[in-house]
Protein backbone atom coordinates (compact mmCIF):
# COMPACT_ATOMS: atom_id res chain seq x y z
CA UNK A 1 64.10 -4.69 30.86
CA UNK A 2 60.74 -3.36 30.05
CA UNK A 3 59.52 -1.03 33.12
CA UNK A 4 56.40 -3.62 32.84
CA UNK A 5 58.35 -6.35 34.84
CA UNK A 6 58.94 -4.50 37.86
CA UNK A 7 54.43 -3.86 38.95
CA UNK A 8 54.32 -5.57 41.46
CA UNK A 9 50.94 -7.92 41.98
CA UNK A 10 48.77 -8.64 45.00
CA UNK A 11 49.04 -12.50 44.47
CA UNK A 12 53.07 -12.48 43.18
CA UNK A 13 51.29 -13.27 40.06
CA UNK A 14 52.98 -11.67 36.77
CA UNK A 15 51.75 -8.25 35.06
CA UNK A 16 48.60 -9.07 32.50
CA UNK A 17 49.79 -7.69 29.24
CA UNK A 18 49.31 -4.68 27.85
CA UNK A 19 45.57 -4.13 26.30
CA UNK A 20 45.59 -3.66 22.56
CA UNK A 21 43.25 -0.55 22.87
CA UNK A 22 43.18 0.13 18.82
CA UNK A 23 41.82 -3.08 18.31
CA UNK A 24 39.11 -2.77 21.00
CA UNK A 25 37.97 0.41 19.36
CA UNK A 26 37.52 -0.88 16.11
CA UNK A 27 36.13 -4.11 17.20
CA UNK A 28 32.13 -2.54 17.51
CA UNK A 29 32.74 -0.90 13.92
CA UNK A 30 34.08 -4.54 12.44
CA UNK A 31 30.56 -5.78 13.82
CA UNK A 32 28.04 -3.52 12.47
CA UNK A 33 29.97 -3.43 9.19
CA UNK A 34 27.84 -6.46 7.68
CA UNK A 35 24.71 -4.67 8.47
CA UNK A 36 26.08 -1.20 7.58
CA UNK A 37 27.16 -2.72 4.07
CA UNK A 38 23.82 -4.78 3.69
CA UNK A 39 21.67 -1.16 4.41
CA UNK A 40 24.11 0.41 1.82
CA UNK A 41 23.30 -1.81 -1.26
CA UNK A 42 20.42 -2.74 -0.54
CA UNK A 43 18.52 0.21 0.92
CA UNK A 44 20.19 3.68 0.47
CA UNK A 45 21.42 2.72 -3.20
CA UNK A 46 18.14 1.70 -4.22
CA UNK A 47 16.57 4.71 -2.30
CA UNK A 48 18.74 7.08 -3.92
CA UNK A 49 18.05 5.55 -7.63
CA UNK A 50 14.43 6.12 -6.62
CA UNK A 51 14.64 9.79 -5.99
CA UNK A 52 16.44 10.79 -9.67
CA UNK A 53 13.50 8.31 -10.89
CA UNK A 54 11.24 10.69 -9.68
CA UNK A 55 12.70 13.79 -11.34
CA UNK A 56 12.75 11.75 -14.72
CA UNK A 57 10.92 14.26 -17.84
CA UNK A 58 7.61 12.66 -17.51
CA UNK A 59 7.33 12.83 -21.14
CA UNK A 60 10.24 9.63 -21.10
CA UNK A 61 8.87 6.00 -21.72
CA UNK A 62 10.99 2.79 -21.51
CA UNK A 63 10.96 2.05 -24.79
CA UNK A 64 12.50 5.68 -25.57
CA UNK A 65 14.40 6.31 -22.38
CA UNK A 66 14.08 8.54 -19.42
CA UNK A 67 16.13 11.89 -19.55
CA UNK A 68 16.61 13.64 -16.44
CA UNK A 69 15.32 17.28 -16.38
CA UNK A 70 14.68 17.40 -12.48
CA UNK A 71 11.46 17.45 -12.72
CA UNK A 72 10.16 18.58 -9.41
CA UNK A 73 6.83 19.26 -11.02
CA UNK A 74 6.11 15.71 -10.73
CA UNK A 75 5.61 15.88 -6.86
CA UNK A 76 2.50 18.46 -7.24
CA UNK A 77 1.45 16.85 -10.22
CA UNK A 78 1.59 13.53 -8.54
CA UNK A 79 -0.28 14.70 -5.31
CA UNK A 80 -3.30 16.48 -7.31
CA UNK A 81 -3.60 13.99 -9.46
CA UNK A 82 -3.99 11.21 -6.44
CA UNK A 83 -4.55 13.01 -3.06
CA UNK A 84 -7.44 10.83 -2.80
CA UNK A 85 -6.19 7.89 -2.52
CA UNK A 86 -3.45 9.30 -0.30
CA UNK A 87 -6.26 10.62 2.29
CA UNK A 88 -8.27 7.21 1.93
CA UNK A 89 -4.91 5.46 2.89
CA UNK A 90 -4.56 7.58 6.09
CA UNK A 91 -8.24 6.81 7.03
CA UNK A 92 -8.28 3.27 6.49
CA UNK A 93 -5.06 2.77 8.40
CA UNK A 94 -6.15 4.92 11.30
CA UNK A 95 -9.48 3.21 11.42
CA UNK A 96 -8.04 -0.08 11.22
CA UNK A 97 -5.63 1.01 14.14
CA UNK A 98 -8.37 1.92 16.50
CA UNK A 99 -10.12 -0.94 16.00
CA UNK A 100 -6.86 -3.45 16.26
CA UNK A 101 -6.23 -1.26 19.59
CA UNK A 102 -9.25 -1.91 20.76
CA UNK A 103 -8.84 -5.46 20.42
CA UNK A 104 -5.25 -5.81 21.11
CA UNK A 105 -4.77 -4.33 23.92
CA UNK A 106 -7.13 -6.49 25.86
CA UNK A 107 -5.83 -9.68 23.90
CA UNK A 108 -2.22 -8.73 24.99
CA UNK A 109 -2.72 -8.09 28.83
CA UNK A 110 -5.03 -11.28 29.13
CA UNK A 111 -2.41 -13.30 27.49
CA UNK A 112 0.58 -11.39 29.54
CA UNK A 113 -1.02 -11.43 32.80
CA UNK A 114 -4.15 -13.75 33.10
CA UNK A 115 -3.31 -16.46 30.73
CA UNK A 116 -1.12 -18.61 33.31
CA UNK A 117 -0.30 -22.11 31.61
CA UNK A 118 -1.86 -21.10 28.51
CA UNK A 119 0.17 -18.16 27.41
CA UNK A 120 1.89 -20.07 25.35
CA UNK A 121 -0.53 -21.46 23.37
CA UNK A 122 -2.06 -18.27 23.29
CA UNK A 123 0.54 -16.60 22.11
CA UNK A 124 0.73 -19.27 18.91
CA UNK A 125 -2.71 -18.87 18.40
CA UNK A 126 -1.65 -14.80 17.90
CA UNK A 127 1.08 -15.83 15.27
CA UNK A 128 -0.14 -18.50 13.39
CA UNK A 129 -1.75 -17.09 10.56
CA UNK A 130 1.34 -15.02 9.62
CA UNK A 131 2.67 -19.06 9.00
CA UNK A 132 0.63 -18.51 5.67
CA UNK A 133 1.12 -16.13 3.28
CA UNK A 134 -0.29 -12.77 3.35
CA UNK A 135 -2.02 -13.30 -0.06
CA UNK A 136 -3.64 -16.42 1.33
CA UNK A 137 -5.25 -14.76 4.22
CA UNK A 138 -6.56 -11.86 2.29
CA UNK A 139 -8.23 -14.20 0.10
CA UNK A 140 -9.50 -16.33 3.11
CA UNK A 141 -10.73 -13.13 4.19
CA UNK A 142 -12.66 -12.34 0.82
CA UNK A 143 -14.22 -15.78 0.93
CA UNK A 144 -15.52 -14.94 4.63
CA UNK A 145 -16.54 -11.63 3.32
CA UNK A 146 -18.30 -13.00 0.47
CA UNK A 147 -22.09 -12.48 -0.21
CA UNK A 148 -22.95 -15.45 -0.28
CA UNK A 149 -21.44 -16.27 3.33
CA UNK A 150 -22.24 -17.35 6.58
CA UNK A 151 -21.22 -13.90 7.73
CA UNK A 152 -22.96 -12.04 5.48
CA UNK A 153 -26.42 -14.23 5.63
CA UNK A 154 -26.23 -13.82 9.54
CA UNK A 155 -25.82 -10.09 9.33
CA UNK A 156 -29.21 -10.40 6.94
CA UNK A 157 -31.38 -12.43 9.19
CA UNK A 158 -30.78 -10.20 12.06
CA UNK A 159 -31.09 -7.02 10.19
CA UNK A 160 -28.08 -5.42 10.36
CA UNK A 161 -27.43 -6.02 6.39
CA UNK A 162 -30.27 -5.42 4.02
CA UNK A 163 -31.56 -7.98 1.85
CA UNK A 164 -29.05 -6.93 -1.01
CA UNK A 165 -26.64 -5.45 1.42
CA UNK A 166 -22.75 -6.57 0.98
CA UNK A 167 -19.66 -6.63 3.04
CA UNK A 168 -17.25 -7.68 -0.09
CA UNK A 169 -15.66 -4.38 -1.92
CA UNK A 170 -17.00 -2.09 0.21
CA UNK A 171 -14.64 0.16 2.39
CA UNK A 172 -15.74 -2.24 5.32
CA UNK A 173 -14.13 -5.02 3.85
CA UNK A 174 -10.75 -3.22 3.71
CA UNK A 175 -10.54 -2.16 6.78
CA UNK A 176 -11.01 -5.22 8.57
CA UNK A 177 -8.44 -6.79 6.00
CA UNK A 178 -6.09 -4.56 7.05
CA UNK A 179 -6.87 -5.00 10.86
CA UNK A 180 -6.55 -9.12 10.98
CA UNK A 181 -3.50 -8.94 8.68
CA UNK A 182 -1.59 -6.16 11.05
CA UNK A 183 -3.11 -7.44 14.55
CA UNK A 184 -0.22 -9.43 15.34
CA UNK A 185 2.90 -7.02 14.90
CA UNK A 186 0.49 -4.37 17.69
CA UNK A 187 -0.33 -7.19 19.86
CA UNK A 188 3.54 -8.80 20.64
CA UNK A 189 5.25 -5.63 21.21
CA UNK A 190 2.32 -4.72 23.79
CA UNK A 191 2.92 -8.23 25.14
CA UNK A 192 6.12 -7.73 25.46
CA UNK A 193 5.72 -4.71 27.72
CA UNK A 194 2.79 -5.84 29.65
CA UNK A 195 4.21 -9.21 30.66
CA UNK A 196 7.36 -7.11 32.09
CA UNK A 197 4.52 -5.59 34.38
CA UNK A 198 4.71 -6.41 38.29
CA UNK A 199 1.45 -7.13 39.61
CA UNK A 200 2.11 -5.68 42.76
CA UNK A 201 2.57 -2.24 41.35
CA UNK A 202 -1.87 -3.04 40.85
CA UNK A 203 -1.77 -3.87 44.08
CA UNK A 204 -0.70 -1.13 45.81
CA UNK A 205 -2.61 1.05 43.50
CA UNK A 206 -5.88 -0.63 44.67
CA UNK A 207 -4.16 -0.40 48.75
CA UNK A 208 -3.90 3.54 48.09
CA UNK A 209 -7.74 3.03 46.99
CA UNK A 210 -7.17 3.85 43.50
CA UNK A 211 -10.47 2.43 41.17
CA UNK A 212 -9.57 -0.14 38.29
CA UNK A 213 -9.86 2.78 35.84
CA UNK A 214 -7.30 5.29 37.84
CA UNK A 215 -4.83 2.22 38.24
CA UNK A 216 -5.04 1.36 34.83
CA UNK A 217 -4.52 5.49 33.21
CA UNK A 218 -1.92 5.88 36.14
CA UNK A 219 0.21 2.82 36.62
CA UNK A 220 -0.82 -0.47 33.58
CA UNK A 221 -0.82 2.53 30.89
CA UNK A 222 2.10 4.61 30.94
CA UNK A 223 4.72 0.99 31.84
CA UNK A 224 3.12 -0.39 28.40
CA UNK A 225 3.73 3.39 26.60
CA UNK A 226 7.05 1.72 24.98
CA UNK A 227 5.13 -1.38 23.66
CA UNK A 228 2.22 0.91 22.86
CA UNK A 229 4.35 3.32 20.55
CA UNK A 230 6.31 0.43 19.19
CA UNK A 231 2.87 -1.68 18.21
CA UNK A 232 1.33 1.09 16.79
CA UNK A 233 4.09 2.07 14.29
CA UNK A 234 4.64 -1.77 13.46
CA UNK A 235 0.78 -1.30 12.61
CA UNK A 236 0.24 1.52 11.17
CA UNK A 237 3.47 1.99 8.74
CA UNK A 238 2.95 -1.17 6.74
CA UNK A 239 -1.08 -0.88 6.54
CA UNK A 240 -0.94 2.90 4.91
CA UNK A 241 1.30 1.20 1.95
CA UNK A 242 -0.90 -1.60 1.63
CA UNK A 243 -2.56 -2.39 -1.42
CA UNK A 244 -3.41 -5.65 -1.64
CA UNK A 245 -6.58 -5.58 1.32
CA UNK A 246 -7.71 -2.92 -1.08
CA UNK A 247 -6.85 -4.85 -4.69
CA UNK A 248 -8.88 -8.45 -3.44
CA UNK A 249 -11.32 -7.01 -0.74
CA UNK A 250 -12.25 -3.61 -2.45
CA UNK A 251 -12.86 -2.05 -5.94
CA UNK A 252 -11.21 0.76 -7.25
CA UNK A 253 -13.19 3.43 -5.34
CA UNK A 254 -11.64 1.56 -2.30
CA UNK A 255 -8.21 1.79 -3.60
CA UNK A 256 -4.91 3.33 -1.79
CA UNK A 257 -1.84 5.02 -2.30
CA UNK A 258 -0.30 1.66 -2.91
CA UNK A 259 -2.64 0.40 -5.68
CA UNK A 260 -1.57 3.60 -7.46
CA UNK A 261 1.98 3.03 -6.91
CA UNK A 262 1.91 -0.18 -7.90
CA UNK A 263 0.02 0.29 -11.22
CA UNK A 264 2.50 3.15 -11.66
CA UNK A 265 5.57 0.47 -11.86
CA UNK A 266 3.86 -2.55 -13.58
CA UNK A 267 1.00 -1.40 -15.49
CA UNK A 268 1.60 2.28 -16.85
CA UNK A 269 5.15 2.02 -16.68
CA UNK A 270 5.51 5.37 -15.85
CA UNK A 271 8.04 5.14 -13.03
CA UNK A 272 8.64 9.12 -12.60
CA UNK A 273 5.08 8.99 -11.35
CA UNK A 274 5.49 6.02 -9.48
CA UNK A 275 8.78 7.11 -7.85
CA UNK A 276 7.01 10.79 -6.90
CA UNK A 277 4.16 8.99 -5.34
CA UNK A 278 6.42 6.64 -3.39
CA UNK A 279 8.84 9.26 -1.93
CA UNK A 280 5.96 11.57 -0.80
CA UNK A 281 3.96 8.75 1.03
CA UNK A 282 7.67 7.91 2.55
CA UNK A 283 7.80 11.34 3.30
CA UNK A 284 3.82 11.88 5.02
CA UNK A 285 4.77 8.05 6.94
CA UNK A 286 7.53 9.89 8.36
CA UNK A 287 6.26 13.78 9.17
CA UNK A 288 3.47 11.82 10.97
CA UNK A 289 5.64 9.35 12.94
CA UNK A 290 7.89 11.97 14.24
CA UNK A 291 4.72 14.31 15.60
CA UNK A 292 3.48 10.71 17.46
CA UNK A 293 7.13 9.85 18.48
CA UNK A 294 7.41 13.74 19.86
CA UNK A 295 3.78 13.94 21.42
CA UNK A 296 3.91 10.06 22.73
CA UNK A 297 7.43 10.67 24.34
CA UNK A 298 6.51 14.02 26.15
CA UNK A 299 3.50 12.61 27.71
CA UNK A 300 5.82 9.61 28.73
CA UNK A 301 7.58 12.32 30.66
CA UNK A 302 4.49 13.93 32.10
């Protein structure tokens, strides 16, 4: 008889059975397979056919095939050739992300923590143009934009716009393209965080006679720092490969990275180009993200 039979139990009740411990441990790798699989064919394959694109002989064409030299020459040539529109990227998206902050952050603790029975229909009011497509808004935003406006005509009556000035493809126009179409994915993370806030922690910030402005750098600040960091990258990593604020809201001396990339694959056809440009925007994206995620976590800490 198996030595199992004679444990004794509290309640006379008979032995559970044994635990199938191989099983267990391979259960949590059986569940992320789908998704590990999924990532596989449809990111790191893709991502890896991308990099040998980019070391194709430049000299190549479709029509006469790509050889691959390793052409690592095409990164420089690639940069000096469009380091422009790589810097304008940057500065539009940083701009942009100043202003959404500036915006979101009061839209996101108003709706978290002074809305009351309307933070839901607040919080639909935040979403709801994301039920159109992004192509429709940017060209509801080019008719707002357009000279002959409302917008525009009110900016000229009280002066702040010349008599032939222009919102419309000027670096303006981008810029706040890029801020409404972003606004949402900073404002719910920050939501998220700052409706997990406990008002009395404000409270007894104001008892220990902290001013609004001490309780907010000391206590509202650093409990919204994941929401913050999670907003901003949700903003800012999707607006620096933008190009379509810059193709329908902006002319060419307003174009990005993107528009290059993008004329790169469908226009020029010259995909080692195209591939170059795309793995050393990935590549600036993710330098600058790890300096924020470095500098924003340490001061977490502090």
């Amino acid at each position: 008889m198996s030595a199992l039979a004679h444990v004794p139990t509290s309640a006379g009740n008979p032995a559970p059975p044994p635990v199938r411990r191989g099983r267990n441990r391979l259960l949590p790798y059986l569940l992320l397979l789908p998704g590990a699989v999924w990532l596989f064919v449809f990111f790191a394959l893709p991502l890896v056919q991308l990099a040998s694109a980019s070391l194709y002989d430049p000299a190549g064409s479709l029509s006469t095939g790509y050889a691959m030299t390793w052409a690592f020459s095409n990164y420089p040539d690639a940069l000096q050739a469009y380091w422009p529109q790589f810097s304008r990227s940057f500065l539009y998206s940083a701009i942009a992300l100043v202003l959404a902050l500036l915006m979101g952050y009061p839209l996101a603790y108003a709706i978290a923590q002074k809305a009351g029975r309307w933070k839901n229909l607040l919080l639909v009011a935040v979403v709801a143009p994301m039920f159109t497509s992004f192509l429709v808004r940017t060209l509801a935003w080019k008719t707002i934009l357009s000279d002959n406006g409302a917008l525009v005509g009110l900016l000229r009556d009280v002066h702040l716009l010349g008599p032939d000035g222009r919102l419309l493809a000027t670096p303006i126009a981008v810029v706040l393209g890029l801020t409404y179409n972003f606004l949402p994915f900073l404002v719910l993370p920050l939501y998220a965080s700052l409706e997990r806030l406990d008002p009395r922690l404000l409270e007894a910030a104001s008892d220990l006679y902290a001013s609004p402005a001490r309780a907010f750098a000391k206590v509202t600040l650093p409990l919204s720092m994941p929401g913050l960091i999670a907003g901003t990258l949700l903003f800012f990593i999707p607006a620096t490969g933008d190009y379509i604020n810059a193709e329908l809201l902006g002319t060419p001396n307003e174009y990005m990275i993107g528009n290059v990339i993008d004329s790169a694959f469908l226009v020029r056809l010259d995909y080692p180009q195209g591939a170059a440009l795309s793995f050393l925007l990935m590549a600036a994206i993710l330098a600058i993200v790890f300096v924020y995620l470095r500098r924003a976590g340490t001061e977490e800490v502090l």
